[in-house]
C-alpha atoms as a PDB file:
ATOM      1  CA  UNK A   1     -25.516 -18.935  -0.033  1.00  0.00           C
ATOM      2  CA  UNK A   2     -26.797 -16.089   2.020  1.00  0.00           C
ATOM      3  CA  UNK A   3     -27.355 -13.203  -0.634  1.00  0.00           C
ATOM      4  CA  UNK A   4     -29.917 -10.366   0.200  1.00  0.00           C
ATOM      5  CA  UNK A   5     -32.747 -10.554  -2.478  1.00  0.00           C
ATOM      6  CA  UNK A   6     -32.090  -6.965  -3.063  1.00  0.00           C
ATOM      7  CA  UNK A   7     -28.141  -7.450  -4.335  1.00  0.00           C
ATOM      8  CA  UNK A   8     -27.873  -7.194  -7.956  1.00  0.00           C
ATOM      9  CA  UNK A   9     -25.068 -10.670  -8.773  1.00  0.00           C
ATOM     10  CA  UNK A  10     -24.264 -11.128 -12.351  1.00  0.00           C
ATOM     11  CA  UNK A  11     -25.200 -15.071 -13.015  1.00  0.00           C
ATOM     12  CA  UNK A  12     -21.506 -15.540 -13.717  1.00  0.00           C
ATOM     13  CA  UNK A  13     -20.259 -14.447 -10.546  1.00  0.00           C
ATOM     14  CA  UNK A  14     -18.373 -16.971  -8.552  1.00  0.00           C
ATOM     15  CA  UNK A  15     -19.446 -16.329  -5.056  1.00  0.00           C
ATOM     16  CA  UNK A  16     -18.195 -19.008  -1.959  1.00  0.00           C
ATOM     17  CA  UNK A  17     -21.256 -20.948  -0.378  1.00  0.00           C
ATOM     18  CA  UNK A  18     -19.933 -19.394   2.703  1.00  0.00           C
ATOM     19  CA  UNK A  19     -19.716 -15.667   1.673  1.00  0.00           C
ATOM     20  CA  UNK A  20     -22.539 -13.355   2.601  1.00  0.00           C
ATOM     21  CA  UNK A  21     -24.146  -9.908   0.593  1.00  0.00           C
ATOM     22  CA  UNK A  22     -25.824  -7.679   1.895  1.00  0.00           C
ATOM     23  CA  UNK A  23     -28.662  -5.470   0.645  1.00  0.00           C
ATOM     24  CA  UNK A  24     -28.382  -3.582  -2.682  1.00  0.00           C
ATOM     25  CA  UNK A  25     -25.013  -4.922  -3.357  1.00  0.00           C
ATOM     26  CA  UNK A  26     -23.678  -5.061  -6.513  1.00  0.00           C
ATOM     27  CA  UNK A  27     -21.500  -7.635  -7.871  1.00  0.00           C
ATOM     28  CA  UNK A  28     -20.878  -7.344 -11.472  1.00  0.00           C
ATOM     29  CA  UNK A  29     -19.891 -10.887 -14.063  1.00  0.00           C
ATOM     30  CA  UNK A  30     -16.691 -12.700 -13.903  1.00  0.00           C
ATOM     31  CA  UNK A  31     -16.465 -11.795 -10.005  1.00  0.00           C
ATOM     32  CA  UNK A  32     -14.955 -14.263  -7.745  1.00  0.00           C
ATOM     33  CA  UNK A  33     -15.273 -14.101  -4.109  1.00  0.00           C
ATOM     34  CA  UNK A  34     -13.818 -16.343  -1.789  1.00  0.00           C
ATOM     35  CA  UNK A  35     -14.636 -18.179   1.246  1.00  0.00           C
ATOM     36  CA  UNK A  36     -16.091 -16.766   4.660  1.00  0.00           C
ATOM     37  CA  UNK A  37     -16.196 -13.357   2.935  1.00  0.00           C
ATOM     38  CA  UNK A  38     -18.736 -10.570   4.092  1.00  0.00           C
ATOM     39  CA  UNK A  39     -19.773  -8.039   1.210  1.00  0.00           C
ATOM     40  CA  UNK A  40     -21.819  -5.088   3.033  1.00  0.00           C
ATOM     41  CA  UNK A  41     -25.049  -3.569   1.966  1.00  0.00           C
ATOM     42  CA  UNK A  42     -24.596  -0.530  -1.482  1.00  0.00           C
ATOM     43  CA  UNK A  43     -20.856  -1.863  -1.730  1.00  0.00           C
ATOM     44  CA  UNK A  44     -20.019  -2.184  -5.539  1.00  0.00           C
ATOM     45  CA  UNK A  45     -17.550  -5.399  -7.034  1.00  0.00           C
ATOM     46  CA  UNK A  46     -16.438  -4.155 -10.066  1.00  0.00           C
ATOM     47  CA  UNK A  47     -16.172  -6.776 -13.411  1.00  0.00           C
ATOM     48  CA  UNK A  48     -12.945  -8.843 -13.451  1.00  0.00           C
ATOM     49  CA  UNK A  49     -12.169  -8.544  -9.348  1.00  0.00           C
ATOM     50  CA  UNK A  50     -11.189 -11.351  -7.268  1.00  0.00           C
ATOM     51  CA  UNK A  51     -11.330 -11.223  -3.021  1.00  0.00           C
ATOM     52  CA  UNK A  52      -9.887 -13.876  -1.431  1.00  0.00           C
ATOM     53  CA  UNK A  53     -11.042 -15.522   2.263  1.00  0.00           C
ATOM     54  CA  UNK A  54     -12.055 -14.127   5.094  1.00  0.00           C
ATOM     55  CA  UNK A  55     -12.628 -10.687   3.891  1.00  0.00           C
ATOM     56  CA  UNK A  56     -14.591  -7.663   4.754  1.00  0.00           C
ATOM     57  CA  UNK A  57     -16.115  -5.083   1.901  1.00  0.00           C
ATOM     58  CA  UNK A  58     -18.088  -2.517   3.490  1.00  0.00           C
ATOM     59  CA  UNK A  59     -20.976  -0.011   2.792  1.00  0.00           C
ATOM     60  CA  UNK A  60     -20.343   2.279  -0.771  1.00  0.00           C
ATOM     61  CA  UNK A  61     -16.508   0.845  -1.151  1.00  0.00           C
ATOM     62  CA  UNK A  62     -15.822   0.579  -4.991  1.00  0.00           C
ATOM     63  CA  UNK A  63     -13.497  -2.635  -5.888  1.00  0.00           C
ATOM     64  CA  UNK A  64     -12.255  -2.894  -9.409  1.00  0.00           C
ATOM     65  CA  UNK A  65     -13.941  -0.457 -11.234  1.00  0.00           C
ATOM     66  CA  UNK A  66     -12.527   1.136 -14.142  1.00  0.00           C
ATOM     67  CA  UNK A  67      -9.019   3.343 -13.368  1.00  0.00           C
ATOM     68  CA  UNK A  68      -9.112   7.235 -13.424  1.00  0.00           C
ATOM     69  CA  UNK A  69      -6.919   7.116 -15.988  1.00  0.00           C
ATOM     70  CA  UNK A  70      -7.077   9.049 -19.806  1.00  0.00           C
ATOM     71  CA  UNK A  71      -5.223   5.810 -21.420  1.00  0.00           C
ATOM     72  CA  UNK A  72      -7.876   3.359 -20.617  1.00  0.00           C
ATOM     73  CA  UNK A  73      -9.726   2.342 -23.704  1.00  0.00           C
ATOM     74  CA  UNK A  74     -12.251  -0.699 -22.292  1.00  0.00           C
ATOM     75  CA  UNK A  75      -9.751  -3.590 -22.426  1.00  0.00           C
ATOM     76  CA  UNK A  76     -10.726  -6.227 -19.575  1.00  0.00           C
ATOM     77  CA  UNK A  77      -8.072  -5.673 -16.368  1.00  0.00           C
ATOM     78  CA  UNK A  78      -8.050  -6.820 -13.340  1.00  0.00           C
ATOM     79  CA  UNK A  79      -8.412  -6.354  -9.856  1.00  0.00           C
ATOM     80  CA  UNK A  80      -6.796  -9.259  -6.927  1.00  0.00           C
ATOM     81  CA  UNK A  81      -7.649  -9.045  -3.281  1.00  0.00           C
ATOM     82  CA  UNK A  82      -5.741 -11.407  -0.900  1.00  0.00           C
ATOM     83  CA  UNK A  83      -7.510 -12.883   2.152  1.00  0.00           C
ATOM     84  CA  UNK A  84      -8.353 -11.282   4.905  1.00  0.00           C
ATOM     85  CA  UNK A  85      -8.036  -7.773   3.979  1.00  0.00           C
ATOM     86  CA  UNK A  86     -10.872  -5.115   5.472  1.00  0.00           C
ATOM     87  CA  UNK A  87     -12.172  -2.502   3.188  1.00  0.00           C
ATOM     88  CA  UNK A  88     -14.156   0.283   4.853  1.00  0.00           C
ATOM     89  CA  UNK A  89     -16.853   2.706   4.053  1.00  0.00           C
ATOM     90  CA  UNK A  90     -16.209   4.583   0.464  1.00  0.00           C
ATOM     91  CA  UNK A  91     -13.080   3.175  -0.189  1.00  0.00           C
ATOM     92  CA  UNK A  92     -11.732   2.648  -3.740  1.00  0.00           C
ATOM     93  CA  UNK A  93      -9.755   0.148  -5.684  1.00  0.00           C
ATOM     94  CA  UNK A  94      -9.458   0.492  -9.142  1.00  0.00           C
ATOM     95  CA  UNK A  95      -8.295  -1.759 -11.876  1.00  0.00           C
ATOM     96  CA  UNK A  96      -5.186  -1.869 -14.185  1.00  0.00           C
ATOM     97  CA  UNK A  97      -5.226   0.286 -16.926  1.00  0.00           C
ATOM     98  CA  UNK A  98      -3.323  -1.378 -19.809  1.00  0.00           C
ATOM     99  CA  UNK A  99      -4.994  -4.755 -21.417  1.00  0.00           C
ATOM    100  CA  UNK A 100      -4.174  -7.683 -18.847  1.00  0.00           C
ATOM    101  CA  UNK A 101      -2.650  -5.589 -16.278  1.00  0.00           C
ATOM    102  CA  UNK A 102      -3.991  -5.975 -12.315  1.00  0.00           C
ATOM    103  CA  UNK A 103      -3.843  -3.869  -9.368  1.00  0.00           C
ATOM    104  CA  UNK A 104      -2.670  -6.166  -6.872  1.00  0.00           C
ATOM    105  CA  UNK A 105      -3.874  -5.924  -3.042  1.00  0.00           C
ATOM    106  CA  UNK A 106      -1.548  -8.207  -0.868  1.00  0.00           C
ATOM    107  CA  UNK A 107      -3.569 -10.808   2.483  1.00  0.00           C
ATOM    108  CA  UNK A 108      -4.038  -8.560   6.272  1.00  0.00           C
ATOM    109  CA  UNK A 109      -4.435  -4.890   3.975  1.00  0.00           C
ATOM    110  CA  UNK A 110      -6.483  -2.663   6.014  1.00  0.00           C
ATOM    111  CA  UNK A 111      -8.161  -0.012   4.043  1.00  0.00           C
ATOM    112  CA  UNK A 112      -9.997   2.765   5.954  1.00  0.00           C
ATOM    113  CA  UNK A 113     -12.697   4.819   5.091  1.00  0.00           C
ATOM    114  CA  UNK A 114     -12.555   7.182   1.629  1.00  0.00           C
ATOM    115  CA  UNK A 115      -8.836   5.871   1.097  1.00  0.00           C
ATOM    116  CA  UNK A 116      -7.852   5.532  -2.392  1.00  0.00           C
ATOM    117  CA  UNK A 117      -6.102   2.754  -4.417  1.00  0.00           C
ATOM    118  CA  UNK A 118      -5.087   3.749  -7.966  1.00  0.00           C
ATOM    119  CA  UNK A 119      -5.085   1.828 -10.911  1.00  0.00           C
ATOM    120  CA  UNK A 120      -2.032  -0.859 -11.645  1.00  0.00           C
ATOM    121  CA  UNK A 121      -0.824  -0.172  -7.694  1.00  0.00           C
ATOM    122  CA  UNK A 122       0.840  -3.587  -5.803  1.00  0.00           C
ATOM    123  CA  UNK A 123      -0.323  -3.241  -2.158  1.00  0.00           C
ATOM    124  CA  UNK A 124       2.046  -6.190  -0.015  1.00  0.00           C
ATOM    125  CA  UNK A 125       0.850  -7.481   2.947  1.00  0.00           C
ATOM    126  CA  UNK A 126      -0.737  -6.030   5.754  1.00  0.00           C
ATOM    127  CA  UNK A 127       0.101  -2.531   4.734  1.00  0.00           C
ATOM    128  CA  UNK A 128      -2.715  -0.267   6.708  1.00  0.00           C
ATOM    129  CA  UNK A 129      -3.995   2.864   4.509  1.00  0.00           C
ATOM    130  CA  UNK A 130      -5.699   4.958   7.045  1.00  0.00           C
ATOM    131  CA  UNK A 131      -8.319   7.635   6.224  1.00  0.00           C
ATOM    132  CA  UNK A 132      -8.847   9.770   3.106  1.00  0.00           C
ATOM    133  CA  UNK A 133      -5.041   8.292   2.061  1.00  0.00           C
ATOM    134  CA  UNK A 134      -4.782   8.973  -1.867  1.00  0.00           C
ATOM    135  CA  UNK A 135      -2.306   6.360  -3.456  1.00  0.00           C
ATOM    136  CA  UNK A 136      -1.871   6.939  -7.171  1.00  0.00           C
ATOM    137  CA  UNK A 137      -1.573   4.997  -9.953  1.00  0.00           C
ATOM    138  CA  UNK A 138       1.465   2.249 -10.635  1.00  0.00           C
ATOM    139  CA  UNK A 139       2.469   2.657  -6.613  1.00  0.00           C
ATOM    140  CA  UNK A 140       4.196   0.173  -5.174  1.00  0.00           C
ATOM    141  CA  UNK A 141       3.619  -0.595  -1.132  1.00  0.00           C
ATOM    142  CA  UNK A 142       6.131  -2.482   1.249  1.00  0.00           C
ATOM    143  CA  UNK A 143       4.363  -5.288   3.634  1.00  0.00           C
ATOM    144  CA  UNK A 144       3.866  -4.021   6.833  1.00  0.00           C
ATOM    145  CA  UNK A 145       3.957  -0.483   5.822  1.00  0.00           C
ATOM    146  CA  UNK A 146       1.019   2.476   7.569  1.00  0.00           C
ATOM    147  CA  UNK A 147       0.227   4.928   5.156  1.00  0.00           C
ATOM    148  CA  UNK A 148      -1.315   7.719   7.809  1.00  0.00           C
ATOM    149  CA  UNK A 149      -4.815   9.727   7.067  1.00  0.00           C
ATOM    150  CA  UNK A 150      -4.240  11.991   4.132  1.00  0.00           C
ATOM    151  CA  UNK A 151      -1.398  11.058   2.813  1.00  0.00           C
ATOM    152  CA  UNK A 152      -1.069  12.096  -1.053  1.00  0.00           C
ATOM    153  CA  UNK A 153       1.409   9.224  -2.719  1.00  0.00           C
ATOM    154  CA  UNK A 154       3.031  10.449  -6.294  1.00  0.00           C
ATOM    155  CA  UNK A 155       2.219   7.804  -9.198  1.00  0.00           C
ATOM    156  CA  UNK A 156       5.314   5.304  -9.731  1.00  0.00           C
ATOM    157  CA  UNK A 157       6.417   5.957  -6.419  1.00  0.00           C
ATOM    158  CA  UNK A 158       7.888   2.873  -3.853  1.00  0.00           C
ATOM    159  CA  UNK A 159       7.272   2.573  -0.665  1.00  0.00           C
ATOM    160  CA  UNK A 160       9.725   0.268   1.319  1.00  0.00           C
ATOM    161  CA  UNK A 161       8.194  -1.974   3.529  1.00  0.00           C
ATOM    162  CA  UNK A 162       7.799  -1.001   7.591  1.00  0.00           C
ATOM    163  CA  UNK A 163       7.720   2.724   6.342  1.00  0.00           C
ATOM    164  CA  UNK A 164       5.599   5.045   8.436  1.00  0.00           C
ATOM    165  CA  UNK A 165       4.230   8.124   6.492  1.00  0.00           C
ATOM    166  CA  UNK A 166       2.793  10.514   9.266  1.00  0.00           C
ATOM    167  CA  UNK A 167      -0.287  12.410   8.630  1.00  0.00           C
ATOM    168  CA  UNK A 168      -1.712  14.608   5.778  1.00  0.00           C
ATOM    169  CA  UNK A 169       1.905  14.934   4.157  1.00  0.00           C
ATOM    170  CA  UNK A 170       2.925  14.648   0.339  1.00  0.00           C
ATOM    171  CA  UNK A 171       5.166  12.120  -1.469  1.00  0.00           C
ATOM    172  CA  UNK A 172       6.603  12.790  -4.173  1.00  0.00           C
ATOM    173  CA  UNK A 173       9.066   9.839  -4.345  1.00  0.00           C
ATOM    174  CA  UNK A 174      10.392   6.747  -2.879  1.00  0.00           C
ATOM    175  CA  UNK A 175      10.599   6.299   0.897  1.00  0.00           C
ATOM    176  CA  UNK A 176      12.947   3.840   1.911  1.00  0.00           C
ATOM    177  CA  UNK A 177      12.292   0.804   4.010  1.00  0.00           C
ATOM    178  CA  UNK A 178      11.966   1.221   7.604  1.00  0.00           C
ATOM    179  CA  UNK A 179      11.858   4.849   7.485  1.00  0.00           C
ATOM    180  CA  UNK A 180       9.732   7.478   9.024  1.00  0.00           C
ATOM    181  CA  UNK A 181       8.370  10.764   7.064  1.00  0.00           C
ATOM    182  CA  UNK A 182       6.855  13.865   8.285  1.00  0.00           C
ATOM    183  CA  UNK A 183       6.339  17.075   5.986  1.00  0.00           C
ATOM    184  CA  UNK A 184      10.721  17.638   6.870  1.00  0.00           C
ATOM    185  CA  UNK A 185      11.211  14.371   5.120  1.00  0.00           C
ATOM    186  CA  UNK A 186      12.593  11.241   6.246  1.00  0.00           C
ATOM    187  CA  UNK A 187      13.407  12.079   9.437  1.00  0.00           C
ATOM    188  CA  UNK A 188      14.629   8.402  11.211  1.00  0.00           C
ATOM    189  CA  UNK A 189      13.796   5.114  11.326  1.00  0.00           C
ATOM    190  CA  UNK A 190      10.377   3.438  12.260  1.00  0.00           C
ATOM    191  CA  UNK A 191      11.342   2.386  15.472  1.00  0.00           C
ATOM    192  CA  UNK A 192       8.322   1.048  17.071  1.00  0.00           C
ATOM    193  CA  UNK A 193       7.092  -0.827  13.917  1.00  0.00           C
ATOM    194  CA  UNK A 194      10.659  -2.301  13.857  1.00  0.00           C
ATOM    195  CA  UNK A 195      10.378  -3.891  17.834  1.00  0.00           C
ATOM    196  CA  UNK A 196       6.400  -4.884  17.008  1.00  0.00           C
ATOM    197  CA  UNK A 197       7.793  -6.247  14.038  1.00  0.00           C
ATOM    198  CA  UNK A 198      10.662  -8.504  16.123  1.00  0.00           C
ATOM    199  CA  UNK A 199      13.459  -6.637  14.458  1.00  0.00           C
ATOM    200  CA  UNK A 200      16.106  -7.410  16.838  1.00  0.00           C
ATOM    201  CA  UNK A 201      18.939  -4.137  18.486  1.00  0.00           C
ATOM    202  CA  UNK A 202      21.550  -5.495  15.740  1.00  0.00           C
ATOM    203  CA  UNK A 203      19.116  -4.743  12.894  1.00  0.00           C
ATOM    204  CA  UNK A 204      17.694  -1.847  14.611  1.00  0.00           C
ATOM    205  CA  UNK A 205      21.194  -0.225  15.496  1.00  0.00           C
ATOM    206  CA  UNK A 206      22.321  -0.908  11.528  1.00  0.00           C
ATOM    207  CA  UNK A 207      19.302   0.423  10.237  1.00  0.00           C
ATOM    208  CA  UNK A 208      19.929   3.895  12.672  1.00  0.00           C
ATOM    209  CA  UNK A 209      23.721   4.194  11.155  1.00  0.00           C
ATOM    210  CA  UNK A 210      22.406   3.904   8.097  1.00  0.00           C
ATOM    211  CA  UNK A 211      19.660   6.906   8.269  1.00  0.00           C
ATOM    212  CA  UNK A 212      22.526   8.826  10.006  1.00  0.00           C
ATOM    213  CA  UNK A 213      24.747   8.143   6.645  1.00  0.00           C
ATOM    214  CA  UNK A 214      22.142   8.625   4.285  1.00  0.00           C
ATOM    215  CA  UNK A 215      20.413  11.511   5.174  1.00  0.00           C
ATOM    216  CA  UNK A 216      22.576  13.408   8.118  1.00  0.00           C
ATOM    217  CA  UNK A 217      26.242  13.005   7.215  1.00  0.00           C
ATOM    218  CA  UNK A 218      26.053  15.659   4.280  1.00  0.00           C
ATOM    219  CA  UNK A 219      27.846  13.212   1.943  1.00  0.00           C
ATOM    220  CA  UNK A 220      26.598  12.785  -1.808  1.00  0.00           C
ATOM    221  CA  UNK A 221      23.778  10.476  -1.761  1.00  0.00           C
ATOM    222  CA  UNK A 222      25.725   7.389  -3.832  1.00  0.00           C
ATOM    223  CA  UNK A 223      28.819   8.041  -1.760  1.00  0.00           C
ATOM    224  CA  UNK A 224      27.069   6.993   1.306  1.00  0.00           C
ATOM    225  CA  UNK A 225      25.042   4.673  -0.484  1.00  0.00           C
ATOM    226  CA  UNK A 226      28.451   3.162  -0.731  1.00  0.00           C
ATOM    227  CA  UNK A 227      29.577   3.493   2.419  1.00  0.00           C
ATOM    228  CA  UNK A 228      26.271   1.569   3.999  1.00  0.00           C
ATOM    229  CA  UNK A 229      26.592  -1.650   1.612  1.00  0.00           C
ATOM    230  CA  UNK A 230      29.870  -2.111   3.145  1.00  0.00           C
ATOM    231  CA  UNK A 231      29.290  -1.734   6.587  1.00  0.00           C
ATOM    232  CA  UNK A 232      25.412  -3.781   6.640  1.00  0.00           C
ATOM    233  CA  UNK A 233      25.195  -7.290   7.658  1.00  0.00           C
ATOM    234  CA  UNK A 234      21.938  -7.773   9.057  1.00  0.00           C
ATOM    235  CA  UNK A 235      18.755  -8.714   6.124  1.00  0.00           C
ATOM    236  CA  UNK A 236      17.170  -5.825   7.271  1.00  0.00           C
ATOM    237  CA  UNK A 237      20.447  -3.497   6.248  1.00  0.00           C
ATOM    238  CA  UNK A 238      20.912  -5.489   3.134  1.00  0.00           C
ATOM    239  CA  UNK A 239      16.727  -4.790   2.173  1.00  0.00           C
ATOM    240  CA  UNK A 240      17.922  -1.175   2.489  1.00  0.00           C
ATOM    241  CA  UNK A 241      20.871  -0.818  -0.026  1.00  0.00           C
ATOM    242  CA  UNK A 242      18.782  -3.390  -2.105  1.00  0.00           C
ATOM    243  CA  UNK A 243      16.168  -1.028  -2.377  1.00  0.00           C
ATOM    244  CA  UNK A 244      18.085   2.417  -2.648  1.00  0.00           C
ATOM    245  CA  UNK A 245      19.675   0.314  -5.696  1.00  0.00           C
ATOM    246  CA  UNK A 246      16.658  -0.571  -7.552  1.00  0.00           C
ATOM    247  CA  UNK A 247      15.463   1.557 -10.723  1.00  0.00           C
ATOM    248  CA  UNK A 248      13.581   4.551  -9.169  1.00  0.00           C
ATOM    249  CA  UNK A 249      11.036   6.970 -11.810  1.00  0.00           C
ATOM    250  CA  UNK A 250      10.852   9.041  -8.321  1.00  0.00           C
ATOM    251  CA  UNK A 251      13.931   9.521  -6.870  1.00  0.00           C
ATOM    252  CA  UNK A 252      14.488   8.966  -3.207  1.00  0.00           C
ATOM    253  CA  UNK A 253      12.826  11.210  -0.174  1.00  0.00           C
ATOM    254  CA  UNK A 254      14.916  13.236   1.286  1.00  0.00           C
ATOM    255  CA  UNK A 255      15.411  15.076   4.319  1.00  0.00           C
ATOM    256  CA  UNK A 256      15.202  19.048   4.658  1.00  0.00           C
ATOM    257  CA  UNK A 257      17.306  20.408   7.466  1.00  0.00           C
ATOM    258  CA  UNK A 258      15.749  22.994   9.763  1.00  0.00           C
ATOM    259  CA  UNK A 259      18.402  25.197  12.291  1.00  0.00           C
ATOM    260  CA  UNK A 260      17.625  23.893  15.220  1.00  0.00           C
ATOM    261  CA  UNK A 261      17.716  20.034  13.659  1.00  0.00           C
ATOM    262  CA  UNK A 262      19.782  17.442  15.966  1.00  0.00           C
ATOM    263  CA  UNK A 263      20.451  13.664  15.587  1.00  0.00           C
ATOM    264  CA  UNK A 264      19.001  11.700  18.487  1.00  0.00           C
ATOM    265  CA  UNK A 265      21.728   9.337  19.331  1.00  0.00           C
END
């Protein structure tokens, strides 16, 4: 097991034959850390985290430690990495904040440097939270979703899976899945993630009507709500209304008209 001398490992760590720390890492008791697993010199494993295979903890990132949170009175919570996830310089996960809750970090999540994962948040797969990102507490994150660099996320907010939050913007509630938000609001659909993504023209075409409905027709939100569960057919459509239909503590982003707006057709 190639561990630095220097790292500090609590005896009741559970650290993979395979895995490798670096110098002056900590790794606090009742750690697990998976196979094939690379923990970088001065990073810090908080008590009660577990990182799956194949992942990648770098210098000064804090995983697990205890949640920013006033509530939190000591009780053991947890922290749960999935494989292959990257976690770069000074980035933070913290732990759930009621007794037995987790924060929950989905396999293929790419965390850049100084972003920030609240306490009791459920990251899905491959999401990418670019730099200096702030995701509050109890946030939930669609797979396949890019969070852009500075990007300030509301606690209890959703965010729908293939969304695209540009740069340095605030959310104060849900985005929908397979939209795109600038500092205007939602403002289309992700277009490019959707073709990297193999969303076929059907899906993507629905998915455009939709937007157009939702957010450009002027109608009252649940009328058009309406209007797109009867005219969807493709999963992607149907992820949509299944989402706009779910309990929200946020409400849903909207989008703020400027004069000169147009729809791109």
């Amino acid at each position: 097991m190639p561990i630095n001398s220097t790292a500090s490992v609590d005896k009741s760590a559970r650290i993979d034959p395979s895995a490798h720390v670096g110098a002056y890492a900590i790794i606090e008791a009742d750690v697990t850390i998976g196979a094939n697993t690379r923990i970088y010199p001065h990073a810090y494993i908080s008590q009660y985290t577990t990182i799956g295979r194949n992942c990648q903890v770098h210098p000064f990132a804090v995983v697990g430690h205890h949640p920013q949170d006033l509530k939190w009175q000591g009780a053991p919570s947890y922290t749960i990495i999935g494989d292959d996830c990257v976690i770069r310089e000074g980035a933070q996960v913290h732990r759930g904040t009621e007794p037995e809750s987790t924060t929950t970090i989905g396999q293929g999540v790419y965390l850049m440097a100084n972003s920030h994962v609240g306490h009791n948040c459920r990251i899905g797969d491959n999401v990418i939270i670019a730099n200096g990102a702030l995701v509050s507490g109890h946030v939930s994150v669609g797979p396949r979703a890019f969070i852009s660099g500075n990007v300030v996320i509301h606690q209890f907010a959703r965010i729908g899976q293939l969304a695209m939050l540009g740069g340095g913007i605030r959310v104060p509630a849900d985005v929908p899945p397979f939209m795109m938000v600038v500092p205007e609001g939602v403002i289309g659909i992700n277009l490019v993630g959707l073709r990297r993504a193999g969303f076929d023209r059907t899906a993507r075409s629905e998915l455009r009507s939709a937007y157009k409905l939702l957010f450009r027709s002027g109608k009252p939100f649940s009328q058009a709500l309406d209007q797109v569960a009867g005219m969807v057919t493709t999963p992607a459509g149907q992820a949509l209304v299944e989402f706009l239909r779910e309990p929200s503590k946020r409400g849903i982003m909207r989008y703020k008209a400027t004069e000169s707006d147009s729809i791109s057709e």
